[in-house]
Protein backbone atom coordinates (compact mmCIF):
# COMPACT_ATOMS: atom_id res chain seq x y z
CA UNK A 1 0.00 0.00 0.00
CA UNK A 2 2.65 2.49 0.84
CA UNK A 3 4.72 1.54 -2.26
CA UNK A 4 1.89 2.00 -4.47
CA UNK A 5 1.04 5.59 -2.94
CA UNK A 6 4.58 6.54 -3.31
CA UNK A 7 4.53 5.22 -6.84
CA UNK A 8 1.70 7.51 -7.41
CA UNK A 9 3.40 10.42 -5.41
CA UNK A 10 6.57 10.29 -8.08
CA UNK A 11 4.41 9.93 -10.63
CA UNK A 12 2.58 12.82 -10.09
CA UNK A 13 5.80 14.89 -8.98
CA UNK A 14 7.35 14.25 -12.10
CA UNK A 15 4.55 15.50 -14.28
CA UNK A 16 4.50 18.77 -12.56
CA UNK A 17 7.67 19.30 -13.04
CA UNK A 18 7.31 18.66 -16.39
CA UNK A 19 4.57 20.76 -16.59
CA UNK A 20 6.32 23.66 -14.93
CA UNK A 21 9.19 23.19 -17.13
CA UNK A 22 7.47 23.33 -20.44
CA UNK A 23 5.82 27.03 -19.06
CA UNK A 24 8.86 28.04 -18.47
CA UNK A 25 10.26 26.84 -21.68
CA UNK A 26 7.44 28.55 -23.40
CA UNK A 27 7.80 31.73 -21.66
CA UNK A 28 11.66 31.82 -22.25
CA UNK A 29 10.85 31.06 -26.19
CA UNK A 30 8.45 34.16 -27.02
CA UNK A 31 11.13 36.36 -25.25
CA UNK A 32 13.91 34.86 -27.56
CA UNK A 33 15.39 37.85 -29.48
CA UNK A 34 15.17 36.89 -33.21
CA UNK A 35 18.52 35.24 -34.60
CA UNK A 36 18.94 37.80 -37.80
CA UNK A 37 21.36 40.19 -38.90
CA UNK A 38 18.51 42.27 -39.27
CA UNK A 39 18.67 45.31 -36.40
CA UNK A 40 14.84 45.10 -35.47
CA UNK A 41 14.30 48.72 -34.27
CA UNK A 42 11.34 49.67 -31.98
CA UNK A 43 9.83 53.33 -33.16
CA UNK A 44 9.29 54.68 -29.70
CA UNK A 45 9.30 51.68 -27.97
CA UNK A 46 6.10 50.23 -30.05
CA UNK A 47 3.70 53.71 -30.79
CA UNK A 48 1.53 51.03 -32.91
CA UNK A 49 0.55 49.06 -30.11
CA UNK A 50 1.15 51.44 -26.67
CA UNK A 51 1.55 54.72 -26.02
CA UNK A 52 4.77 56.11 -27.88
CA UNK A 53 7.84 56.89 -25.59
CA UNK A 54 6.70 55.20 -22.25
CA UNK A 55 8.20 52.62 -20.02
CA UNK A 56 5.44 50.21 -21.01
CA UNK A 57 6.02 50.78 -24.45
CA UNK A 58 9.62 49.90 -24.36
CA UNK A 59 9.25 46.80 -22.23
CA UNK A 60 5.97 45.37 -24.52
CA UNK A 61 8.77 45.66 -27.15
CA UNK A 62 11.40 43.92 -25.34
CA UNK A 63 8.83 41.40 -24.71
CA UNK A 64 8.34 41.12 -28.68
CA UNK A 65 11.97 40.65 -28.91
CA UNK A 66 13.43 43.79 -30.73
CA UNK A 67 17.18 44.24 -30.75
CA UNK A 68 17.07 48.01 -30.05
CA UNK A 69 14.68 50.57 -28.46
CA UNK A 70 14.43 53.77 -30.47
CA UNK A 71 13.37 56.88 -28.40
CA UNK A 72 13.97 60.28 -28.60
CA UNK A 73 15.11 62.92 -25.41
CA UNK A 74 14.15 66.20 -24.34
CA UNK A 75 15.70 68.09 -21.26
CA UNK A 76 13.67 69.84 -18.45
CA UNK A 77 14.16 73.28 -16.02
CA UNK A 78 16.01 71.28 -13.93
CA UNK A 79 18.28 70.05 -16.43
CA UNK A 80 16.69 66.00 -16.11
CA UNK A 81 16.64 64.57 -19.50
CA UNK A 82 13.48 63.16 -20.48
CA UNK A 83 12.01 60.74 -22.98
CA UNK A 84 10.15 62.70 -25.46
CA UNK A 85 9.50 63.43 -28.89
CA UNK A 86 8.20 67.00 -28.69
CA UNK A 87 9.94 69.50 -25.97
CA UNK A 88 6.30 70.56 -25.10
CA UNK A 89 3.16 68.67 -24.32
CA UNK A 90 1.89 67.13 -27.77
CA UNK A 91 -2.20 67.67 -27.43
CA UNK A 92 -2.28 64.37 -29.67
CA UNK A 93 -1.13 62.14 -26.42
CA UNK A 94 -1.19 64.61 -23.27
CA UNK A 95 -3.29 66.13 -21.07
CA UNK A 96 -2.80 68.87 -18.77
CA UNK A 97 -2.09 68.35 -14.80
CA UNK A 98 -5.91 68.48 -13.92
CA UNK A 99 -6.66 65.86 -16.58
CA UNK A 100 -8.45 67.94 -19.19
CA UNK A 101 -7.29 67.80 -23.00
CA UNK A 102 -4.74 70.16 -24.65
CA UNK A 103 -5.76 72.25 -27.27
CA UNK A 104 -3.72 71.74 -30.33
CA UNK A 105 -3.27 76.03 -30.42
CA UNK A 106 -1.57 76.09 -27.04
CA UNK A 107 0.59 72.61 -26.72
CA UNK A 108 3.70 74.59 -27.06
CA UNK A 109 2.75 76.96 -23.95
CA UNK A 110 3.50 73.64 -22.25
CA UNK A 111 7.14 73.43 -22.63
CA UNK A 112 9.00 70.73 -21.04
CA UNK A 113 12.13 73.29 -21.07
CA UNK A 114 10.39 75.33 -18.39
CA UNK A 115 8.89 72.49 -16.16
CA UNK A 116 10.64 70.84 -13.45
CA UNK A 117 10.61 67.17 -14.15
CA UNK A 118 7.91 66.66 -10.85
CA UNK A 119 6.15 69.04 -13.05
CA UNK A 120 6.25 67.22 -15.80
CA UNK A 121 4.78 63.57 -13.71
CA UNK A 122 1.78 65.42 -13.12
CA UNK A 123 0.53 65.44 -16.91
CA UNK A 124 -0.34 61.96 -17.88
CA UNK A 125 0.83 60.80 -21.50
CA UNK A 126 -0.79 57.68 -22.64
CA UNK A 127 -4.64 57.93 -21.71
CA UNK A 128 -5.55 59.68 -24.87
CA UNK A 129 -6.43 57.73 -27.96
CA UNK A 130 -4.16 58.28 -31.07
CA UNK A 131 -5.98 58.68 -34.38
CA UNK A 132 -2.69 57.43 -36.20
CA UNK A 133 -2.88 54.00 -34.18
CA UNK A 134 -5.94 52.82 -33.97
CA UNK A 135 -4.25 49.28 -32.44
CA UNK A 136 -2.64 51.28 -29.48
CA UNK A 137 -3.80 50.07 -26.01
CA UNK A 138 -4.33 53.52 -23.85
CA UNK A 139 -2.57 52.87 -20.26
CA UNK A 140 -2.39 55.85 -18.11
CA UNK A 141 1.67 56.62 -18.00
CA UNK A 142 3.45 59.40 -17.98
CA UNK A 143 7.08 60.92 -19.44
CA UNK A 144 10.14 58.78 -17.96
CA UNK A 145 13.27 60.21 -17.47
CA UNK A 146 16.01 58.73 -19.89
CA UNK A 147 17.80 57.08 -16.82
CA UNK A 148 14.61 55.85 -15.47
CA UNK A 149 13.86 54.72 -18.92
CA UNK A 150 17.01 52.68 -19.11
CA UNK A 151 17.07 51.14 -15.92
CA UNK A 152 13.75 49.74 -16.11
CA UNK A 153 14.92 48.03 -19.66
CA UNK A 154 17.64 46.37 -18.18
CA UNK A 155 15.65 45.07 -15.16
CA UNK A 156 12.96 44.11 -17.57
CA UNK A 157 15.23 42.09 -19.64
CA UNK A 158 17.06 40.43 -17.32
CA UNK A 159 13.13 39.28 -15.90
CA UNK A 160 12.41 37.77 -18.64
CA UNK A 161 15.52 36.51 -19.66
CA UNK A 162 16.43 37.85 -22.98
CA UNK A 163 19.51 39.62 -24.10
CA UNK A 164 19.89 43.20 -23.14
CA UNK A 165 18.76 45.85 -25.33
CA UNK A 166 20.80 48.28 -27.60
CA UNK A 167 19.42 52.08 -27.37
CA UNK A 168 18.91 54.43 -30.32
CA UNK A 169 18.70 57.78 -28.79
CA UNK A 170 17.71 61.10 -30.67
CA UNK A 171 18.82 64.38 -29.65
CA UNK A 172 15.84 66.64 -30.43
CA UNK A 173 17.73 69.64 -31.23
CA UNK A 174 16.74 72.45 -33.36
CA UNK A 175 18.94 75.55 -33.95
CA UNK A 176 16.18 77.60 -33.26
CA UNK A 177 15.18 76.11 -30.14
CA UNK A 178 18.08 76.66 -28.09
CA UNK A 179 17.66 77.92 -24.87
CA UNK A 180 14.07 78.53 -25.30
CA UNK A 181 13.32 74.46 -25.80
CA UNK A 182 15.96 72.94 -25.00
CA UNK A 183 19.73 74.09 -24.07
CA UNK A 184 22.20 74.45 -26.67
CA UNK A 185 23.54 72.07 -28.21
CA UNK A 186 26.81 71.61 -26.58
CA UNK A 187 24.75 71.29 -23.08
CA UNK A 188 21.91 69.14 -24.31
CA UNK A 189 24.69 66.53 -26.20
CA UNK A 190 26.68 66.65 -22.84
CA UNK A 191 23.78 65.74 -20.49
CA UNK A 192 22.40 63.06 -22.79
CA UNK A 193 26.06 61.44 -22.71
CA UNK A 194 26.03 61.20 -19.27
CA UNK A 195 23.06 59.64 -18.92
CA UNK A 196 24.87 56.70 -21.39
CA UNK A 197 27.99 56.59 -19.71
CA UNK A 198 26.52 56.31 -16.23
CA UNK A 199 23.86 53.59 -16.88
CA UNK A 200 27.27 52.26 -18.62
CA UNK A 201 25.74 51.53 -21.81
CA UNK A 202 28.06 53.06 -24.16
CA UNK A 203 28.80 49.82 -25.70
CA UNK A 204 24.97 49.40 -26.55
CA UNK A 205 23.45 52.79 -27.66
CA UNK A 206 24.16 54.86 -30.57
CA UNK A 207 22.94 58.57 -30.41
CA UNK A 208 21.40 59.97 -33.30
CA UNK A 209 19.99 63.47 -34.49
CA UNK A 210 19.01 65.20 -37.89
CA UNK A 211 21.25 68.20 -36.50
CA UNK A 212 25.07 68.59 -37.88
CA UNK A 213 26.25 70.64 -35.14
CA UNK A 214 25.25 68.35 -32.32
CA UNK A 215 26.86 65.39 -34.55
CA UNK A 216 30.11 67.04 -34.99
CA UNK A 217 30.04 68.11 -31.36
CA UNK A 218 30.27 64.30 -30.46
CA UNK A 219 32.17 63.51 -33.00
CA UNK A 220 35.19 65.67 -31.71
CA UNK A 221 34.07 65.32 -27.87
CA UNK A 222 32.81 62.01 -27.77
CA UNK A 223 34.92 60.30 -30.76
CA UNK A 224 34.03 56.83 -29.20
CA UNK A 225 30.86 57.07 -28.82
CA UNK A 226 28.53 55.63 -32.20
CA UNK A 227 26.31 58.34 -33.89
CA UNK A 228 23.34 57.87 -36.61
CA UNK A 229 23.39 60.23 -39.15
CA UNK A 230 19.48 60.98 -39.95
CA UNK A 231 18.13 62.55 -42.50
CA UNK A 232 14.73 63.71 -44.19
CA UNK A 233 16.60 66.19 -47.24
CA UNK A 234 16.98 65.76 -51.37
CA UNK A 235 20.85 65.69 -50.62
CA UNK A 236 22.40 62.23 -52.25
CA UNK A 237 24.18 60.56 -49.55
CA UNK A 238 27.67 61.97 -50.61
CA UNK A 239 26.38 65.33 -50.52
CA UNK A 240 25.36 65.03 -46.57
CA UNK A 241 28.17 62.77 -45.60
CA UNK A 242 30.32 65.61 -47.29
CA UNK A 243 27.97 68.34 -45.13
CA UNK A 244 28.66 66.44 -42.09
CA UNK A 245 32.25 66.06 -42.51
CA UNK A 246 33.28 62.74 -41.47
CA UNK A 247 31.88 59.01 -41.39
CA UNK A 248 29.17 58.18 -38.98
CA UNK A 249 28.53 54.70 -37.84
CA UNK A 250 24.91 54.44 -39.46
CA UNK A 251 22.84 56.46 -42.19
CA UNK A 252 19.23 57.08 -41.44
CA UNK A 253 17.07 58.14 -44.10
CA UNK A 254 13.05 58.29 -44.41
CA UNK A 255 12.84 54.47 -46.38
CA UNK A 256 11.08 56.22 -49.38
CA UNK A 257 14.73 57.82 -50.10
CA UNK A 258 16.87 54.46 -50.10
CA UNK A 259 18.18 54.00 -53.81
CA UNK A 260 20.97 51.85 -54.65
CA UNK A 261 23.31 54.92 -55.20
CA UNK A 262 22.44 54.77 -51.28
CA UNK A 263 22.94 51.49 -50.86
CA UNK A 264 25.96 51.53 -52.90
CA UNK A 265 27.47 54.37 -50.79
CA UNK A 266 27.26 53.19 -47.64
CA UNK A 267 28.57 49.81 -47.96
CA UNK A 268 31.24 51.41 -49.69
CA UNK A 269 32.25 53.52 -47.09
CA UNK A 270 31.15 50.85 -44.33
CA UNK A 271 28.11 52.87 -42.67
CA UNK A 272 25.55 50.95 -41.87
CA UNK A 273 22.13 51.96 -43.48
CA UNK A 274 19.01 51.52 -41.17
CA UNK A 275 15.64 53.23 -42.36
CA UNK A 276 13.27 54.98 -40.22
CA UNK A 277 9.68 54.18 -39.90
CA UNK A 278 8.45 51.50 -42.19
CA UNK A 279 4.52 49.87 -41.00
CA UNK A 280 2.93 48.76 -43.61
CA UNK A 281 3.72 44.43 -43.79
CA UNK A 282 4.46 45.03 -47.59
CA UNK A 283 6.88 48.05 -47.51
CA UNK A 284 8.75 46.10 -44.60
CA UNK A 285 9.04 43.50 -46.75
CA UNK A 286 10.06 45.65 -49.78
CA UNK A 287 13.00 47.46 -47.38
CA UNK A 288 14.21 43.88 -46.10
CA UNK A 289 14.66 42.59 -49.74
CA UNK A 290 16.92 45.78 -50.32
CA UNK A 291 19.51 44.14 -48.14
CA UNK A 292 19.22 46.96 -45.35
CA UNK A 293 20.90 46.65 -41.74
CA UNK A 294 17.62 47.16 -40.05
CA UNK A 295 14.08 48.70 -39.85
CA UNK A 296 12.87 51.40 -37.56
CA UNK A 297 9.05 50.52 -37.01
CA UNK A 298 5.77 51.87 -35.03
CA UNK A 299 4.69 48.22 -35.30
CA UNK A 300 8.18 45.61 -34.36
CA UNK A 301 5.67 42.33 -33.84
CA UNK A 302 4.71 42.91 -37.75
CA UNK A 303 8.40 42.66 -38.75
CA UNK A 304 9.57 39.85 -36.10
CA UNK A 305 6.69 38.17 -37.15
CA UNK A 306 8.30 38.27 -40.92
CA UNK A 307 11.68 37.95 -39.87
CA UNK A 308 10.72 34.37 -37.83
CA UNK A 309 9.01 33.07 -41.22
């Protein structure tokens, strides 16, 4: 009698552990980052599927299993940089502190420059619905700070055991914002590099910006650390390489602009050439047959989901 119950008892033991371990094996597989040469790119995190620029957004998409998470920084009053595409409180995805909506005529009157970041965490960012995305799920979340933004990746990673990210960080710099959004572009550059360099992530984040200044800035201060050229201009590739004045790491154009003069140019003159922000399952699949380094995307499950085919 006691055999046979403890017969039973292994049994039994041994198909819950078999049972755990093939949940766990599961689990472990979806978070598998995608064995491809092919830099997988999240556009904001994932703006397709949660709000853009959020700490939810970034770990859904390191839960998809991008390589990178591409996000873009602003800096606040008290000099905290922040994730953020506009320096002031887009009306599209914010609301003010008392939870009303922004009109579109005054979203600049909320500039980020001229908030103290615990101003800033009183205006929530992702409750709003985005007429672009109708797939976003609306969480309410506000603006992280870049280092808070990083150290909850890494955490988030390592929780669900999957490789640790790379970051693609923009500078949002405009000449004619200096000091009024932002600082200037010597100050703004230096702060974001800090940011890297003390989460110690230098290794694993390129910093990228449409402006030359801040990109030769970095380029003479920073020499070691990788930049992404990005650009949005008629200029052949030669022409703003020549503009810029020396090699970056990557060239970023709009993917409507890639041609194989392009193509031709930067393997020629070993930049890597990573488009931003392809959505649509057909022109992903059109860019990947061009024989591109990676894809910037609003919507990373649609290309991992081609990628794993």
């Amino acid at each position: 009698m006691h055999k046979s119950l403890d017969m039973r008892y292994t049994i039994l033991l041994c198909f819950s552990l078999l049972f755990i371990q093939c949940k766990t094996l599961k689990k472990t597989t979806n978070n598998i980052v995608p064995e491809t040469s092919l830099d997988i790119q999240g556009h904001r995190g994932c703006r397709g599927l949660l709000p853009e620029n959020t700490i939810p957004a970034f770990k859904h998409a390191l839960d998809l299993g991008v390589h990178t998470l591409e996000l873009d920084v602003v800096v606040t009053k008290d000099k905290v940089v922040v994730v953020s595409h506009e320096p002031f409180l887009n009306h599209e995805i914010c609301r003010t502190a008392d939870g009303t909506n922004i009109e579109e005529s005054k979203e600049k009157e909320y500039n980020i420059y001229e908030m103290t970041f615990a101003e800033l965490l009183q205006h929530d960012c992702g409750l709003n619905r985005h007429s672009k995305f109708p797939e976003q799920k609306n969480i309410p979340t506000t603006k992280p700070s870049l280092n808070e933004m990083i150290k909850a990746s890494e955490q988030h990673a390592k929780h669900i055991n999957r490789a640790a990210p790379l970051y693609n960080i923009e500078i949002k710099r405009t000449k004619e914002g200096d000091n009024i959004y932002h600082p200037d572009y010597k100050e703004f550059t230096d702060l974001t590099i800090d940011v890297i360099k003390s989460n110690g992530i230098q290794d694993r984040a390129t910093v990228q910006c449409f402006d030359i200044e801040v990109l030769q800035y970095m380029h003479k201060q920073y020499p070691e650390q990788a930049q992404v050229f990005l650009v949005a201009n008629e200029k052949s590739t030669a022409e703003n390489i020549q503009e810029l004045g020396h090699i970056p790491e990557i060239f970023s154009p709009y993917w409507k602009m890639i041609n194989a003069d392009m193509l031709s140019y930067c393997k020629d003159n070993g930049m890597k050439l990573i488009p931003w922000t392809v959505n649509e399952i057909e022109d992903i699949k059109t860019v990947m047959g061009m024989g591109v380094d990676g894809i910037i995307t609003d919507y990373p499950d649609r290309l991992i989901n081609l990628v794993r085919k």
